[in-house]
N, C-alpha and C. Protein backbone atom coordinates (compact mmCIF):
# COMPACT_ATOMS: atom_id res chain seq x y z
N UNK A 1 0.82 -1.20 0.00
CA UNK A 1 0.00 0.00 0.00
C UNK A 1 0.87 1.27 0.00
N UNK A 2 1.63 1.25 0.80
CA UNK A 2 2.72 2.20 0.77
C UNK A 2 3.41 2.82 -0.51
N UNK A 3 4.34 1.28 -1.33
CA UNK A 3 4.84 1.86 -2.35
C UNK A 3 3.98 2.38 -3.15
N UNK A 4 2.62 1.91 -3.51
CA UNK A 4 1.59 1.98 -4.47
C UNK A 4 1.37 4.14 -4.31
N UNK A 5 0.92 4.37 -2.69
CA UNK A 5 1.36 5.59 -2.48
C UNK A 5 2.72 6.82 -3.03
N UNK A 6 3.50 5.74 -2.74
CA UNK A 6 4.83 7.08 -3.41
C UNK A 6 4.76 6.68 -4.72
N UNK A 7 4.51 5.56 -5.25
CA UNK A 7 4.45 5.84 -6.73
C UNK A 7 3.44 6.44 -7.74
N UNK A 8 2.54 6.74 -6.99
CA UNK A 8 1.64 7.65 -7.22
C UNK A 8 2.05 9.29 -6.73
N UNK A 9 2.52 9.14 -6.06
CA UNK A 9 2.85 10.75 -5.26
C UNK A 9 4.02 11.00 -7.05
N UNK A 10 5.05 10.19 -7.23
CA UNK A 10 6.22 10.14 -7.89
C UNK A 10 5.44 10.38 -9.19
N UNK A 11 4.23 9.55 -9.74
CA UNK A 11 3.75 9.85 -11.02
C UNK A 11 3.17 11.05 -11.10
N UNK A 12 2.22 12.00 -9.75
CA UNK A 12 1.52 12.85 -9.80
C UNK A 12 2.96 13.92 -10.41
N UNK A 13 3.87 14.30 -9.67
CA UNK A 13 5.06 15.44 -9.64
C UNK A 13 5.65 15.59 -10.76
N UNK A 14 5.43 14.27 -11.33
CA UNK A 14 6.33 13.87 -13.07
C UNK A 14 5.85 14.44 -13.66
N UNK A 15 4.43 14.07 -13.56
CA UNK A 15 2.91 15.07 -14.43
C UNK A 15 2.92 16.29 -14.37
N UNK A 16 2.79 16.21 -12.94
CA UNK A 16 2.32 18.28 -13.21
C UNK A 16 3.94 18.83 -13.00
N UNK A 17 4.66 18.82 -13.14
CA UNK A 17 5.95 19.47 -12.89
C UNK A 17 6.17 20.39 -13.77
N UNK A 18 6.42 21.70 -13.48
CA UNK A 18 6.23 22.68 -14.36
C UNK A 18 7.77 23.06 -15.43
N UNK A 19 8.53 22.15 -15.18
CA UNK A 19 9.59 21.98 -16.30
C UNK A 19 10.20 20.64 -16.42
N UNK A 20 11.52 20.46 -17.38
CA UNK A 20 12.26 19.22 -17.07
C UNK A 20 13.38 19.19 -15.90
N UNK A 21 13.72 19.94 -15.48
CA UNK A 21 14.56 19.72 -14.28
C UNK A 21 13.29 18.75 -12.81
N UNK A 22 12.79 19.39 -12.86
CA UNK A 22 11.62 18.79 -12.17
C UNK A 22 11.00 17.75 -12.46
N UNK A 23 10.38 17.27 -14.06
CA UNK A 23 10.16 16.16 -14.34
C UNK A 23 10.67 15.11 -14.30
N UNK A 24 12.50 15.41 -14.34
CA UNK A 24 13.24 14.27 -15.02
C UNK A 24 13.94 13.33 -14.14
N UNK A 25 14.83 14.93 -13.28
CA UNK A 25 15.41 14.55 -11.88
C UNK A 25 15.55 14.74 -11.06
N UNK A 26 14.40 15.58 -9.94
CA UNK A 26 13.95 15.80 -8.48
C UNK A 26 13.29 14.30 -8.36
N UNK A 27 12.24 13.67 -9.30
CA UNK A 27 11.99 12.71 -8.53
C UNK A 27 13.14 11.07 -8.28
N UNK A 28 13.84 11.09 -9.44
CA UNK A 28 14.66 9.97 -8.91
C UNK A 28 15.60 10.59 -8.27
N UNK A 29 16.08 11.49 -7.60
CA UNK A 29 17.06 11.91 -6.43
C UNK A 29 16.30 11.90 -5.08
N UNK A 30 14.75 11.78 -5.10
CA UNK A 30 14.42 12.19 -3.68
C UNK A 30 14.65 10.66 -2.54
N UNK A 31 15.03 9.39 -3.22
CA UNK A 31 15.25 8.27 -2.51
C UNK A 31 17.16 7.84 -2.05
N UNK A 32 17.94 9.00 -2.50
CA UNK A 32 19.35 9.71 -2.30
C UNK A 32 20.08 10.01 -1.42
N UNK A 33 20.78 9.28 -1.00
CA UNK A 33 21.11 10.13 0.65
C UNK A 33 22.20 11.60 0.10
N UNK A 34 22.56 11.58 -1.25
CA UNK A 34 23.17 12.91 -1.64
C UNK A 34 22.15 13.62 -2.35
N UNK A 35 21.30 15.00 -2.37
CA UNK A 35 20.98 15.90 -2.39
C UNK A 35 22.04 16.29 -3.75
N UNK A 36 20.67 16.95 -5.16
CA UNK A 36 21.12 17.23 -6.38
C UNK A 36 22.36 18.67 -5.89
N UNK A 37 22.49 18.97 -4.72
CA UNK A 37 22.89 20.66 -4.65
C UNK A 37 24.16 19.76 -4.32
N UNK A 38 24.47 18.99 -3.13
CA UNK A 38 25.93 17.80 -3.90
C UNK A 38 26.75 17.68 -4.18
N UNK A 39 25.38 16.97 -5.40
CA UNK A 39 26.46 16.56 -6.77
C UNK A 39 26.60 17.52 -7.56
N UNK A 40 25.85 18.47 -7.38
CA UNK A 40 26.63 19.60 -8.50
C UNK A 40 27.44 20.43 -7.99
N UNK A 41 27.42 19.99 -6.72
CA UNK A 41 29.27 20.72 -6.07
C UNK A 41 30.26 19.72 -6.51
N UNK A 42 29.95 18.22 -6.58
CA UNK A 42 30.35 18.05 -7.11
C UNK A 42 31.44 17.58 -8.50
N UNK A 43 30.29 17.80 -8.99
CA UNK A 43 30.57 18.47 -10.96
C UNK A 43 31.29 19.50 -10.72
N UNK A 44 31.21 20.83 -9.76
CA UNK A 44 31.78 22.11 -9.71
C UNK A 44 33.63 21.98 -9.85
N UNK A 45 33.26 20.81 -8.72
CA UNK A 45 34.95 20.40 -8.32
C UNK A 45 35.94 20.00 -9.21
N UNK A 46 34.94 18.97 -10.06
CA UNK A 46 35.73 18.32 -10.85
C UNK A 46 35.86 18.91 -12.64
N UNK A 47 35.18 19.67 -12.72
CA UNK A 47 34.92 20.77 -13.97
C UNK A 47 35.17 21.97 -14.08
N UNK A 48 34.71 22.43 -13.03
CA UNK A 48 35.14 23.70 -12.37
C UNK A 48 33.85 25.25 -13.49
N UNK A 49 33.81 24.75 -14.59
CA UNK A 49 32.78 26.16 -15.18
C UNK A 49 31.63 25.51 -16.06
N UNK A 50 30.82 26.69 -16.06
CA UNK A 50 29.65 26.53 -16.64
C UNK A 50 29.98 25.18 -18.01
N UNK A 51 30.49 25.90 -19.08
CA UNK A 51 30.30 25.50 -19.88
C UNK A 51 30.95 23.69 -20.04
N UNK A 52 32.14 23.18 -19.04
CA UNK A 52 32.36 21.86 -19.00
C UNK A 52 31.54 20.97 -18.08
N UNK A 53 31.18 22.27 -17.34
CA UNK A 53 29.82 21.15 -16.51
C UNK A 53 28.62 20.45 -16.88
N UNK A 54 28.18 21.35 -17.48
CA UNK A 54 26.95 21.48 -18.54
C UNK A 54 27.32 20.14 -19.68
N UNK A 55 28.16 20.02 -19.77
CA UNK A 55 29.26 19.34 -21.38
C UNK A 55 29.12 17.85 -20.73
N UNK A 56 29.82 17.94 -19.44
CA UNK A 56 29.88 16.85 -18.47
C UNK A 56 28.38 15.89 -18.08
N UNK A 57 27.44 16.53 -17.67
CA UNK A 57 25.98 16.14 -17.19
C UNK A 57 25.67 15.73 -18.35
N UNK A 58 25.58 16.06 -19.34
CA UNK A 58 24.83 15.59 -21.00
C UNK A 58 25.44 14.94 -21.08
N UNK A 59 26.86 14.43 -20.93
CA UNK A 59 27.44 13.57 -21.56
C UNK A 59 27.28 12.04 -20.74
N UNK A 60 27.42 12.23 -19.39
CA UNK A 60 26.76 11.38 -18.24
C UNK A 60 25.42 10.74 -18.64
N UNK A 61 24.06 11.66 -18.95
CA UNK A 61 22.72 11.10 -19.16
C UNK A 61 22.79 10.86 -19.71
N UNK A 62 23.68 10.96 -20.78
CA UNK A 62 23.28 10.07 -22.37
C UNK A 62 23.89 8.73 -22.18
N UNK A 63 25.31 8.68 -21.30
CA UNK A 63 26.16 7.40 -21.60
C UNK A 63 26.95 7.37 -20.06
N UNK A 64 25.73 7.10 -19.06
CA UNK A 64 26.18 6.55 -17.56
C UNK A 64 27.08 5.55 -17.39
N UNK A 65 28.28 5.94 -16.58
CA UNK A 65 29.61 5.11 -16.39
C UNK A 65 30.04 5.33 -15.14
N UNK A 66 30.62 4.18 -14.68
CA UNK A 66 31.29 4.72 -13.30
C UNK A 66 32.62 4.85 -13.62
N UNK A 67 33.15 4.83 -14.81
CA UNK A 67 34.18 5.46 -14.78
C UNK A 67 34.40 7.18 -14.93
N UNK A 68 32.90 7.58 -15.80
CA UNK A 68 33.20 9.22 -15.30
C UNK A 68 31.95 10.30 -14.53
N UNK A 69 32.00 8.98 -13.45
CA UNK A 69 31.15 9.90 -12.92
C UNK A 69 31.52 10.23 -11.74
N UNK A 70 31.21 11.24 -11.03
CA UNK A 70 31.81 12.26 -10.29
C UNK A 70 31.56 11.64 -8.13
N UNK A 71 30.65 10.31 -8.19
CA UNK A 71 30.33 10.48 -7.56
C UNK A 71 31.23 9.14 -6.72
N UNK A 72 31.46 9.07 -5.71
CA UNK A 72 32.50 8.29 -4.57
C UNK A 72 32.30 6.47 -5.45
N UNK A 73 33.05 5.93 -4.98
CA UNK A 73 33.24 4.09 -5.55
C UNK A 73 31.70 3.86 -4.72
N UNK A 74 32.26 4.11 -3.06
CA UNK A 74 30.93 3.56 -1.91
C UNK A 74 29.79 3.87 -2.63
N UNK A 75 29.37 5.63 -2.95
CA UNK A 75 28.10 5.72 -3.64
C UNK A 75 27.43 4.85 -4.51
N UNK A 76 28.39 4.72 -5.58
CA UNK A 76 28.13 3.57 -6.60
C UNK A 76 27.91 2.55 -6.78
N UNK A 77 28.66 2.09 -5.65
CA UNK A 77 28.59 0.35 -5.04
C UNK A 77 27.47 0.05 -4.13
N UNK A 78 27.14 1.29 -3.17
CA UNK A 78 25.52 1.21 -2.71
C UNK A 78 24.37 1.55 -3.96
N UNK A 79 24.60 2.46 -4.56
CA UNK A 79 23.54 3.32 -5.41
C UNK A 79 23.06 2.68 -6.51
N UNK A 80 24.19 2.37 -7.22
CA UNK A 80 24.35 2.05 -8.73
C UNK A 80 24.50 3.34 -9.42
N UNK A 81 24.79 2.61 -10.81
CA UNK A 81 24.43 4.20 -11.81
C UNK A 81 23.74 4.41 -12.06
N UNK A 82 23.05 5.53 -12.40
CA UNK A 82 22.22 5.41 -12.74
C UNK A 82 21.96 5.23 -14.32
N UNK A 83 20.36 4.89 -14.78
CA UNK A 83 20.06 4.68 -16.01
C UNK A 83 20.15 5.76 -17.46
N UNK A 84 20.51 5.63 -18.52
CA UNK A 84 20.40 6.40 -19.52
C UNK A 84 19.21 7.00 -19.81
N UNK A 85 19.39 8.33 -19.47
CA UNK A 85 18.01 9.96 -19.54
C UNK A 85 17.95 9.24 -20.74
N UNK A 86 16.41 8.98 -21.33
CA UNK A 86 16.21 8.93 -22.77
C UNK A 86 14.79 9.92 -22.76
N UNK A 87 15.61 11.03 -22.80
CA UNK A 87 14.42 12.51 -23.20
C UNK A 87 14.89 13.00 -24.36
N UNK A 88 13.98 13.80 -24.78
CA UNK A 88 14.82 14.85 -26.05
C UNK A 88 16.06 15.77 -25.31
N UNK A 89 17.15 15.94 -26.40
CA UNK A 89 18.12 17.35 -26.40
C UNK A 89 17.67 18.19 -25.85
N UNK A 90 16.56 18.75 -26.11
CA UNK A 90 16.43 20.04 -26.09
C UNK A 90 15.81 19.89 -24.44
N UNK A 91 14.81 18.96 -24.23
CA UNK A 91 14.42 19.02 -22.59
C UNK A 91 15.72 18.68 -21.78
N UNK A 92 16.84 17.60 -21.84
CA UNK A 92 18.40 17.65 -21.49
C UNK A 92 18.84 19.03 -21.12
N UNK A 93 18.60 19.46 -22.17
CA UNK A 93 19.79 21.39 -21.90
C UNK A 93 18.87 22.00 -21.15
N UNK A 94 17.67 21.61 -21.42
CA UNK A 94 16.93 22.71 -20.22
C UNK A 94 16.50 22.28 -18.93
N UNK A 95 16.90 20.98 -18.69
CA UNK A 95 16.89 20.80 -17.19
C UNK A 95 18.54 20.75 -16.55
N UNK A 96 19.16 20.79 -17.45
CA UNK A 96 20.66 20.92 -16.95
C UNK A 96 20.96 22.61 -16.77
N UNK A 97 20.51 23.46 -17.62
CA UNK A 97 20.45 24.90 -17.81
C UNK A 97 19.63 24.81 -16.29
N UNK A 98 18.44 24.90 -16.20
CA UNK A 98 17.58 25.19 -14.95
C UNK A 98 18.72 24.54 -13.07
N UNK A 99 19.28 23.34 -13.67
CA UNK A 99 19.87 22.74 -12.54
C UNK A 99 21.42 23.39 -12.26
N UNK A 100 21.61 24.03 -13.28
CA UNK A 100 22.98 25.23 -13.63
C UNK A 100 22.42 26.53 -12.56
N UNK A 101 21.35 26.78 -13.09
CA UNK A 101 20.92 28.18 -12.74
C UNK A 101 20.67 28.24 -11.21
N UNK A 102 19.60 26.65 -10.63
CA UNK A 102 19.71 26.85 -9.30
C UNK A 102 20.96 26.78 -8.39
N UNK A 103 21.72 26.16 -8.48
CA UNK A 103 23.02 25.65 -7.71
C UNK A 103 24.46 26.26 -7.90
N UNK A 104 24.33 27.15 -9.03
CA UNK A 104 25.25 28.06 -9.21
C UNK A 104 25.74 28.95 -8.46
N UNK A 105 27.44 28.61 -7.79
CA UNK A 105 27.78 30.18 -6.72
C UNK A 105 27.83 31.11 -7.54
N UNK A 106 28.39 31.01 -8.65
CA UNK A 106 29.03 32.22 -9.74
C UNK A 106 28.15 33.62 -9.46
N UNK A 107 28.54 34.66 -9.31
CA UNK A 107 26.86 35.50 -8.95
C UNK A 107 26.47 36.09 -7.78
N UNK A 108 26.81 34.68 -6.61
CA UNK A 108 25.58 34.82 -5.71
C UNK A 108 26.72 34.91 -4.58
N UNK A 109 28.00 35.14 -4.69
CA UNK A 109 28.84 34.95 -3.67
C UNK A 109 28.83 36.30 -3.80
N UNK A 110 28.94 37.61 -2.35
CA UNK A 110 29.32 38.62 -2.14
C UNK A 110 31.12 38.91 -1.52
């Protein structure tokens, strides 16, 4: 009864989610003990700017590896990898753009 619940809660959010950052991947991160803000520290670490990060995440959803992915052996070996995003390009750049825009210091540091 339970799961039947979150997977309904999980289908409702998919549905109405008012972009792809939200559709694609708030809901498979919310069962995570790392938090998307993170791993895109990160991506930050290991990329360091917009434009190889961005380069990096697309290149990850399209073709998941634990050889380049950013996240600990333990994570991986508990977690797994995860599965290949099969969305359009264009929803890709704009939930990676939107997941750029929230978690970004660039800006917001005084």
């Amino acid at each position: 009864m339970v799961k039947k619940l979150f997977m309904l809660l999980v289908l409702s959010i998919v549905v109405f989610a008012d972009n792809a950052y939200e559709r694609h991947c708030v809901p498979c991160h919310r069962e995570l003990p790392t938090d998307l803000q993170g791993m895109f520290k990160n991506y930050l670490l290991v990329y360091s700017g917009e434009e190889t990060v961005k380069a990096a995440l697309r290149h990850y959803m399209r073709y998941p590896s634990k050889h380049i992915s950013v996240m600990s052996d333990l994570f991986i070996d508990t977690y797994g990898i995860k599965q290949k995003l099969n969305i359009s390009d264009q929803e890709l750049k704009e939930a990676i753009d939107l997941y750029w825009e929230k978690y970004k210091v660039f800006g917001k540091l005084n």
